[in-house]
C-alpha atoms as a PDB file:
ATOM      1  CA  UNK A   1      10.576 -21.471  -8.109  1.00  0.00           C
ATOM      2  CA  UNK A   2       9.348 -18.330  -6.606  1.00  0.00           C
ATOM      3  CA  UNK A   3       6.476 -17.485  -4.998  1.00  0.00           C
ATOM      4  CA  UNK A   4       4.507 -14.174  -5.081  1.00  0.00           C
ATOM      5  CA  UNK A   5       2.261 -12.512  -3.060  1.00  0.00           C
ATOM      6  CA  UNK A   6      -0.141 -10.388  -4.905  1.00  0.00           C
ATOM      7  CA  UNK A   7      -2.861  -8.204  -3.634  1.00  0.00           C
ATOM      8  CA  UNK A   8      -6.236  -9.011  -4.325  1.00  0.00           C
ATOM      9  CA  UNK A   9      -8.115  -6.740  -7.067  1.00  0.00           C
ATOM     10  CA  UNK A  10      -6.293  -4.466  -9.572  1.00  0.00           C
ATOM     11  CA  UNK A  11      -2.718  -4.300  -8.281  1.00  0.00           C
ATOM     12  CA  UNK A  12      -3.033  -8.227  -8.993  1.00  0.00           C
ATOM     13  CA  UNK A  13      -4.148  -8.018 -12.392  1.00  0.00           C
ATOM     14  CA  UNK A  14      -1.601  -5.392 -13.241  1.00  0.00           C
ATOM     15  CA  UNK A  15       1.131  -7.397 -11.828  1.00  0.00           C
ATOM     16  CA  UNK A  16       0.135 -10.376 -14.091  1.00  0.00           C
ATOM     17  CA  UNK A  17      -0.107  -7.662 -16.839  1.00  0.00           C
ATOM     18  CA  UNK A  18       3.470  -7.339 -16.343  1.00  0.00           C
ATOM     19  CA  UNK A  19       4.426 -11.102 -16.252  1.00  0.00           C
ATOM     20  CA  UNK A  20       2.199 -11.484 -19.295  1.00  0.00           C
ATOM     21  CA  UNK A  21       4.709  -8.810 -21.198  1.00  0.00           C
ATOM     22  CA  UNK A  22       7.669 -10.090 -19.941  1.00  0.00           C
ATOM     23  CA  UNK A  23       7.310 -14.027 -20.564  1.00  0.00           C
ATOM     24  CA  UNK A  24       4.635 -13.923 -23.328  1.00  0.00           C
ATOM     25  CA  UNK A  25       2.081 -16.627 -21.037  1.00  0.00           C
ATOM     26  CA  UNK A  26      -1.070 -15.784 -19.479  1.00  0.00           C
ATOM     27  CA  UNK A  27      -1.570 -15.921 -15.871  1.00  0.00           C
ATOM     28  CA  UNK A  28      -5.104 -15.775 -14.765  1.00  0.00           C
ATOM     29  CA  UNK A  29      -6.348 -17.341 -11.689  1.00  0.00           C
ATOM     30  CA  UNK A  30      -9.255 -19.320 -11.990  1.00  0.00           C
ATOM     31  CA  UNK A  31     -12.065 -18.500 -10.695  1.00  0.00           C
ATOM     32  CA  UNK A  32     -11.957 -18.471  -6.783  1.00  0.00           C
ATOM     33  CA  UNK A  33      -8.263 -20.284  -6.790  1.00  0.00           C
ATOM     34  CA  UNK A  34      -6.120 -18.307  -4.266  1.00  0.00           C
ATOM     35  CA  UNK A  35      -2.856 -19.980  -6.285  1.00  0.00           C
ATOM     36  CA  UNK A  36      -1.760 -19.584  -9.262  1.00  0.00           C
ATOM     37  CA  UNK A  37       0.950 -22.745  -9.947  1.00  0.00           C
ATOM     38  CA  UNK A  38       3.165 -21.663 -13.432  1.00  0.00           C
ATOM     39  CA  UNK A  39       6.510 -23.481 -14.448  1.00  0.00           C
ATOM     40  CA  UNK A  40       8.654 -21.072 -12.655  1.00  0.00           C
ATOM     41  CA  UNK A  41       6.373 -19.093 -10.137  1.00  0.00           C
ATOM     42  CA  UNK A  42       3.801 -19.938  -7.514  1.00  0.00           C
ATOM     43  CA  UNK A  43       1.319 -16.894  -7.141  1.00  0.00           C
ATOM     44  CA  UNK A  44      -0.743 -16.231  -4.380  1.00  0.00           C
ATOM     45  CA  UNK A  45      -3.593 -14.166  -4.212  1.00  0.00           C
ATOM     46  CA  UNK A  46      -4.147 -12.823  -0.454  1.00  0.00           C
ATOM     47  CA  UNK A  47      -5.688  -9.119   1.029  1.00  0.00           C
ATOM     48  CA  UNK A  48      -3.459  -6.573   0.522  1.00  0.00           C
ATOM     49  CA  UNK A  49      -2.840  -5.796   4.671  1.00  0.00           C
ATOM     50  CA  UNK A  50      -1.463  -9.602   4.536  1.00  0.00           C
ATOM     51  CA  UNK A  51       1.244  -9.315   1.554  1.00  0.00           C
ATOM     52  CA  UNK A  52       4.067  -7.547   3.621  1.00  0.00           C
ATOM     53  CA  UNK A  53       3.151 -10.532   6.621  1.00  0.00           C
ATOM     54  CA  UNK A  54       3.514 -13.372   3.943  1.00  0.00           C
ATOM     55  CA  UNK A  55       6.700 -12.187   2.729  1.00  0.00           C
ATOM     56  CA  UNK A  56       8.684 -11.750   5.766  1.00  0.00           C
ATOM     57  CA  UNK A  57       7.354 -14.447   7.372  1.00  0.00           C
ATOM     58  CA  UNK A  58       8.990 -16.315   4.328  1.00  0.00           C
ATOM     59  CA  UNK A  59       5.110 -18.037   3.080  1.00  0.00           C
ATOM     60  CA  UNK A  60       6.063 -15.979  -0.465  1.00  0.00           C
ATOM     61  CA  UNK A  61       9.970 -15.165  -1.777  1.00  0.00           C
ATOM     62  CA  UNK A  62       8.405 -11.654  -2.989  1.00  0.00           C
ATOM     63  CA  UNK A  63       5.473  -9.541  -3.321  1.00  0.00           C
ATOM     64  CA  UNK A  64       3.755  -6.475  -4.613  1.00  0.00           C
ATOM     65  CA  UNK A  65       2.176  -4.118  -2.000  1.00  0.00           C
ATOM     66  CA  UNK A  66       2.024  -0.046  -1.292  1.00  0.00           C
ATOM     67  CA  UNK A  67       4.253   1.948   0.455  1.00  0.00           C
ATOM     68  CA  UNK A  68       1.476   2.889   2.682  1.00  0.00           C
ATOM     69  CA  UNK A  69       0.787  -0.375   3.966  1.00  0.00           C
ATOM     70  CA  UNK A  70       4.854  -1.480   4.160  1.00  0.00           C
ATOM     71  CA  UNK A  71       4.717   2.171   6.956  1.00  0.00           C
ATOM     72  CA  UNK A  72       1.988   1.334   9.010  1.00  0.00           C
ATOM     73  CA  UNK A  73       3.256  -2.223   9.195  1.00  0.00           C
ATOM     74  CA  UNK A  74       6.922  -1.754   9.899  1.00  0.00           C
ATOM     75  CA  UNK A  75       8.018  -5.213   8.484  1.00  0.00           C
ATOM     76  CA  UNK A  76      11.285  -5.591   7.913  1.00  0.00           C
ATOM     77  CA  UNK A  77      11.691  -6.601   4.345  1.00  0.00           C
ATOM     78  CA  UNK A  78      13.622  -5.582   1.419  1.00  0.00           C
ATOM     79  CA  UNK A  79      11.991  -2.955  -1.000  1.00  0.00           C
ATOM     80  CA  UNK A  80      13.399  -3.649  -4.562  1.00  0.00           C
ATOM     81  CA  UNK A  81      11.201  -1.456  -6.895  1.00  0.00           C
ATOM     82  CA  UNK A  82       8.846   1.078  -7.525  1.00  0.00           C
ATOM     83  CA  UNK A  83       6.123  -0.027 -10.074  1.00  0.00           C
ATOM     84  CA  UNK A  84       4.651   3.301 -10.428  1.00  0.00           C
ATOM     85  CA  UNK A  85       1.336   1.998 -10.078  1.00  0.00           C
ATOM     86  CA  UNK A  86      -1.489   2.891  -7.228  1.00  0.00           C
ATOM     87  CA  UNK A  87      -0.390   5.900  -6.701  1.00  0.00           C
ATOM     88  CA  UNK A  88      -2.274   7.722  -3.858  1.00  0.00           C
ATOM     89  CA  UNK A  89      -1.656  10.141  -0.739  1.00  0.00           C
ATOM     90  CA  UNK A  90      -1.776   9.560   2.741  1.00  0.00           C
ATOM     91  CA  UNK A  91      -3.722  12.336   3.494  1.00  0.00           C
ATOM     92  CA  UNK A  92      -5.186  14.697   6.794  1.00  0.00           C
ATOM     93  CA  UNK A  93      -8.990  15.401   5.725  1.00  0.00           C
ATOM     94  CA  UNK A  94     -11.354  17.794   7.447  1.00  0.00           C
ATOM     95  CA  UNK A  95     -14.859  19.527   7.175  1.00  0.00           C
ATOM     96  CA  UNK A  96     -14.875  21.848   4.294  1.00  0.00           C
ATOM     97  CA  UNK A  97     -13.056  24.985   5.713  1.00  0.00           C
ATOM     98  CA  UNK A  98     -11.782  24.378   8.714  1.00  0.00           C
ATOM     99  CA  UNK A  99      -7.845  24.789   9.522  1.00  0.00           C
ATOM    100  CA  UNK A 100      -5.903  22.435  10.975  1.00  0.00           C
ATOM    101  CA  UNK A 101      -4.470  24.034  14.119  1.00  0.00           C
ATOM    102  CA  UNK A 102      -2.163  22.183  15.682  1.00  0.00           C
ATOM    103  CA  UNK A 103      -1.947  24.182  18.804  1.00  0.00           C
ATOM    104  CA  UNK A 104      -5.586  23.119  19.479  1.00  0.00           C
ATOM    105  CA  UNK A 105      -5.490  20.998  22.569  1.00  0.00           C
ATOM    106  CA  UNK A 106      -7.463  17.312  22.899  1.00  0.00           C
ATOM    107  CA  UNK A 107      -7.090  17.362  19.207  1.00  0.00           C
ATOM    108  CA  UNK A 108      -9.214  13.567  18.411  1.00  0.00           C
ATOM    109  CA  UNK A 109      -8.153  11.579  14.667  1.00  0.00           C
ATOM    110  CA  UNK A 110      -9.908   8.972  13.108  1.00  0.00           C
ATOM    111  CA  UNK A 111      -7.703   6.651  10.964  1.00  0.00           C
ATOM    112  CA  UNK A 112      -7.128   3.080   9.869  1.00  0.00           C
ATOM    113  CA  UNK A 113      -3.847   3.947   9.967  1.00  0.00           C
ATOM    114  CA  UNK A 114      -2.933   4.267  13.398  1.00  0.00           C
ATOM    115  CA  UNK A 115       0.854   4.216  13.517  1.00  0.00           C
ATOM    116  CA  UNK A 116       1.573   6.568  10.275  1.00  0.00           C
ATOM    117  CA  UNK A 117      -0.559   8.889  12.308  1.00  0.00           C
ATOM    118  CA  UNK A 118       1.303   8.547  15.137  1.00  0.00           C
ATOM    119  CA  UNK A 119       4.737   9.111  13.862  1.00  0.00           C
ATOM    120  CA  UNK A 120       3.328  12.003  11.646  1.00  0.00           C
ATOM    121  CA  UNK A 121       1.884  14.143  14.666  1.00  0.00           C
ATOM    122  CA  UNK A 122       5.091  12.944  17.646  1.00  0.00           C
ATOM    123  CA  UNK A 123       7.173  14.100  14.805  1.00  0.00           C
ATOM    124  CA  UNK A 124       5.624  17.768  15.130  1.00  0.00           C
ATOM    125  CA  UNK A 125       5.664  17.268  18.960  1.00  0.00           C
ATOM    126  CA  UNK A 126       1.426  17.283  18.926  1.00  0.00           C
ATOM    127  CA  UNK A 127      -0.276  15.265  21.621  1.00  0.00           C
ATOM    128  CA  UNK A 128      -3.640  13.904  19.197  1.00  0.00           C
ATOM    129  CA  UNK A 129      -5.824  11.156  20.699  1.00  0.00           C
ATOM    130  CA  UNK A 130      -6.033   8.397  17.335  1.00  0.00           C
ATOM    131  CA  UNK A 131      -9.410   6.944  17.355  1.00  0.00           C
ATOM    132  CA  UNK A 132      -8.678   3.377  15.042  1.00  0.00           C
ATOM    133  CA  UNK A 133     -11.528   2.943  12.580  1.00  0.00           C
ATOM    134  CA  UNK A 134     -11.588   0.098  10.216  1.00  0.00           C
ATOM    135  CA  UNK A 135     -14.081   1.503   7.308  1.00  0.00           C
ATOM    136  CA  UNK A 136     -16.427   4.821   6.398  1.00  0.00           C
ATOM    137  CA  UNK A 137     -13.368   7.006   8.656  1.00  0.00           C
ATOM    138  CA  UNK A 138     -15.134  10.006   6.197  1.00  0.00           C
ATOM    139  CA  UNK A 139     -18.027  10.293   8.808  1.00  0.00           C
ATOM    140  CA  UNK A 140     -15.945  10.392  12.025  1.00  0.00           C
ATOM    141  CA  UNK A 141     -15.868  14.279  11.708  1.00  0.00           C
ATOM    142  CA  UNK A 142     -19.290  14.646  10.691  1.00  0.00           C
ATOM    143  CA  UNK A 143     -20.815  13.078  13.350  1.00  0.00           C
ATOM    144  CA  UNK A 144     -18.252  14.660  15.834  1.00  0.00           C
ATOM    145  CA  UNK A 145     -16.355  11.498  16.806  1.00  0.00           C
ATOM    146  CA  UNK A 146     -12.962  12.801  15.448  1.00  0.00           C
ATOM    147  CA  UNK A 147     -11.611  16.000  14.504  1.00  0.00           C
ATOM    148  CA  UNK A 148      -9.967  14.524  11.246  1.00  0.00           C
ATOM    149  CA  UNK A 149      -9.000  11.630   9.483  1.00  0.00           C
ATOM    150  CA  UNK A 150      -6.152  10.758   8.109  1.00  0.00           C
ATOM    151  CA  UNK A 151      -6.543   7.963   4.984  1.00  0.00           C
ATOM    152  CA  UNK A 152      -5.677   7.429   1.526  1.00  0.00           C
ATOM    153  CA  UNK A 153      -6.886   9.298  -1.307  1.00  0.00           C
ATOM    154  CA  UNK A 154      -7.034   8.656  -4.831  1.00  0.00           C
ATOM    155  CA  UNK A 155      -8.946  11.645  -6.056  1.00  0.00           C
ATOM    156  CA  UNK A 156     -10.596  13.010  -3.319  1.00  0.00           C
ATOM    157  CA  UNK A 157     -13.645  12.353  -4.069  1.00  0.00           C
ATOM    158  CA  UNK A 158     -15.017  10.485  -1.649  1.00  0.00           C
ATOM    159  CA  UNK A 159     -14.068  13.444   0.818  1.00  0.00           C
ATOM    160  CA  UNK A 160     -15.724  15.901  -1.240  1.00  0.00           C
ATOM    161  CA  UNK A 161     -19.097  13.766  -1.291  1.00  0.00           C
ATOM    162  CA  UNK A 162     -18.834  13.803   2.317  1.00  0.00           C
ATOM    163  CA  UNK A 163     -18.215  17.629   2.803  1.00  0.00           C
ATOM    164  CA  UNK A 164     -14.662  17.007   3.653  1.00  0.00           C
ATOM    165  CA  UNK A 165     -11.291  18.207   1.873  1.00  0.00           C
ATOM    166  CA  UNK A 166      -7.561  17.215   2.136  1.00  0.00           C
ATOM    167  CA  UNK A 167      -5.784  20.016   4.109  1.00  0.00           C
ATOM    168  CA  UNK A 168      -2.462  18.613   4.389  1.00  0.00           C
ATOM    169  CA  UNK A 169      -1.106  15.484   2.866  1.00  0.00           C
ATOM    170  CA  UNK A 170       1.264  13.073   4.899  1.00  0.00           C
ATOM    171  CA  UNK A 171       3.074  11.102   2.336  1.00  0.00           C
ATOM    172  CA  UNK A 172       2.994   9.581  -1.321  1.00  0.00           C
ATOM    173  CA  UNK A 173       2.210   5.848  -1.675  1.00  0.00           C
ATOM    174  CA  UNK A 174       2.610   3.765  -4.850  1.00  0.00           C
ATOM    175  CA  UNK A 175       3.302   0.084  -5.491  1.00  0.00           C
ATOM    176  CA  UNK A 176       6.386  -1.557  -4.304  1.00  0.00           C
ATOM    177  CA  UNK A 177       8.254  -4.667  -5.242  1.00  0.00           C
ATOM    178  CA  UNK A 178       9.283  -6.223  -2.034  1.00  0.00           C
ATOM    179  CA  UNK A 179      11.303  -9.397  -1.374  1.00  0.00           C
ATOM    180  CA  UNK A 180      11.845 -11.413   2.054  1.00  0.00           C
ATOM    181  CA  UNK A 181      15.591 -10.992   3.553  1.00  0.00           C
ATOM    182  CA  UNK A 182      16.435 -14.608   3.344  1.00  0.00           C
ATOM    183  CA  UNK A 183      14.987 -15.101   0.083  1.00  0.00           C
ATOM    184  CA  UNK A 184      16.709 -12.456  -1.428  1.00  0.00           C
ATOM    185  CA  UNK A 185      19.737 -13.893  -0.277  1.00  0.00           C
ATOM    186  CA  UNK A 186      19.043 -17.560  -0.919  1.00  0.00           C
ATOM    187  CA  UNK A 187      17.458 -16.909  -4.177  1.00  0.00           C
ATOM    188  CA  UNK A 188      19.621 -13.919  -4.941  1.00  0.00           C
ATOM    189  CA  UNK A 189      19.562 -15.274  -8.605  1.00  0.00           C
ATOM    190  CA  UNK A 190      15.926 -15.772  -9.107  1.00  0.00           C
ATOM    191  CA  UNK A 191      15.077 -12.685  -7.267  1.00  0.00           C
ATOM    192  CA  UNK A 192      17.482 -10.356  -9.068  1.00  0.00           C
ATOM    193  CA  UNK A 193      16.324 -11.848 -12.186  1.00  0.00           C
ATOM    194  CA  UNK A 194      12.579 -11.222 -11.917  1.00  0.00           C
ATOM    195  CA  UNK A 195      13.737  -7.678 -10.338  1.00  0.00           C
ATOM    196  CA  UNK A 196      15.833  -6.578 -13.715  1.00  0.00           C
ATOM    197  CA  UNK A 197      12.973  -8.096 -16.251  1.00  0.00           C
ATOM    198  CA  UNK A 198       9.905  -5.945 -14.152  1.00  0.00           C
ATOM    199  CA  UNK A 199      12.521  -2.856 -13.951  1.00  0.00           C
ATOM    200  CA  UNK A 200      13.125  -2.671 -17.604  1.00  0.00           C
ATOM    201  CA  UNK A 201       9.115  -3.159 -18.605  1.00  0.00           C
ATOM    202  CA  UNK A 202       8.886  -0.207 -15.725  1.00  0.00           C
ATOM    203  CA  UNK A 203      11.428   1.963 -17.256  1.00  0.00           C
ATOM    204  CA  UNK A 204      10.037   0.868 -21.080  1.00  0.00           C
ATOM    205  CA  UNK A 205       6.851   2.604 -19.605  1.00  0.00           C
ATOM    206  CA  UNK A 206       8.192   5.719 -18.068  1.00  0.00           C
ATOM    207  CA  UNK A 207       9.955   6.534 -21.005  1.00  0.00           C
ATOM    208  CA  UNK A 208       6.672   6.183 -23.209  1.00  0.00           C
END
């Protein structure tokens, strides 16, 4: 048996979208249950910062979770497949026409994301001071608290209702099959076998 970790929300109901075309069953929770016990898979439904911390603490064999997450974690676990779902941007947003100058000294960002922020402005050799909000980052630069923020966007509009726009994005996020090291090894079968059967309802999809 394996068991998954599954983000709470849609990426969860997709997943089981997928199981659904590949073995025919349903799997739906019930309400409030947090596990989900089927003949051949134990599913557990957790917050999506906690799938990559399940898995490679060995609590779940594999799991579903964004690429954005898996960077600003830094877990070591194995990444077996692109789902080509939740696609977003990591993204630099700031008030409606400014210019970010990264010569600007004391420059101040405002980000849940602390570490992809880090690596993205070291990388360019900018000294930025990261100011780690949990929620509402969109108001850090109205209020004068940060500079910018740097978060993920969808459509952007949650920037634009805030009078702020995207002036440089970071990176590209989607959904990620992800498997624990050990588990991958000890249940090479299992895990290879759910991997091919999700990759071929993945590829059945692109090719649509």
């Amino acid at each position: 048996m394996l068991t998954v970790a599954l983000p709470k929300g849609r990426i969860a109901k997709e997943t089981l979208e997928i199981f659904e075309t590949i073995f025919g069953d349903g799997f739906k929770f019930d309400d409030r249950k947090l596990i989900l016990e089927t003949p051949n898979f134990r599913f557990l439904l957790v917050r999506n910062q906690d799938v990559a911390t399940y898995v490679y603490h060995q609590a779940a064999d594999i799991g579903v979770v964004g690429v954005d997450t898996l960077e600003e974690q830094g877990l070591d676990v194995v990444r077996l497949l692109d789902l080509h779902r939740g696609v977003c941007k990591v993204s630099i947003g700031m008030r409606v026409g400014e210019k970010l100058d990264l010569t600007k000294l004391e420059l101040k960002v405002a980000s849940k994301m602390v570490n992809i922020t880090k690596r993205y402005f070291e990388e360019r050799a900018v000294s930025v001071e990261i100011i780690k909000l949990n929620g509402s980052v969109e108001l850090a630069p109205l209020i004068g608290l940060a500079d910018m923020i740097v978060d993920v966007v969808e459509t952007g509009t949650t920037m634009k209702q805030n009078g702020l726009e995207v002036v440089e994005d970071i990176m590209t996020s989607s959904t990620y099959l992800i498997a624990n090291k050990n588990s991958y090894i000890a249940k090479k079968d299992e895990v290879l076998d759910i991997y091919e059967k999700i990759n071929a309802v993945i590829q059945t999809e692109q090719k649509a």
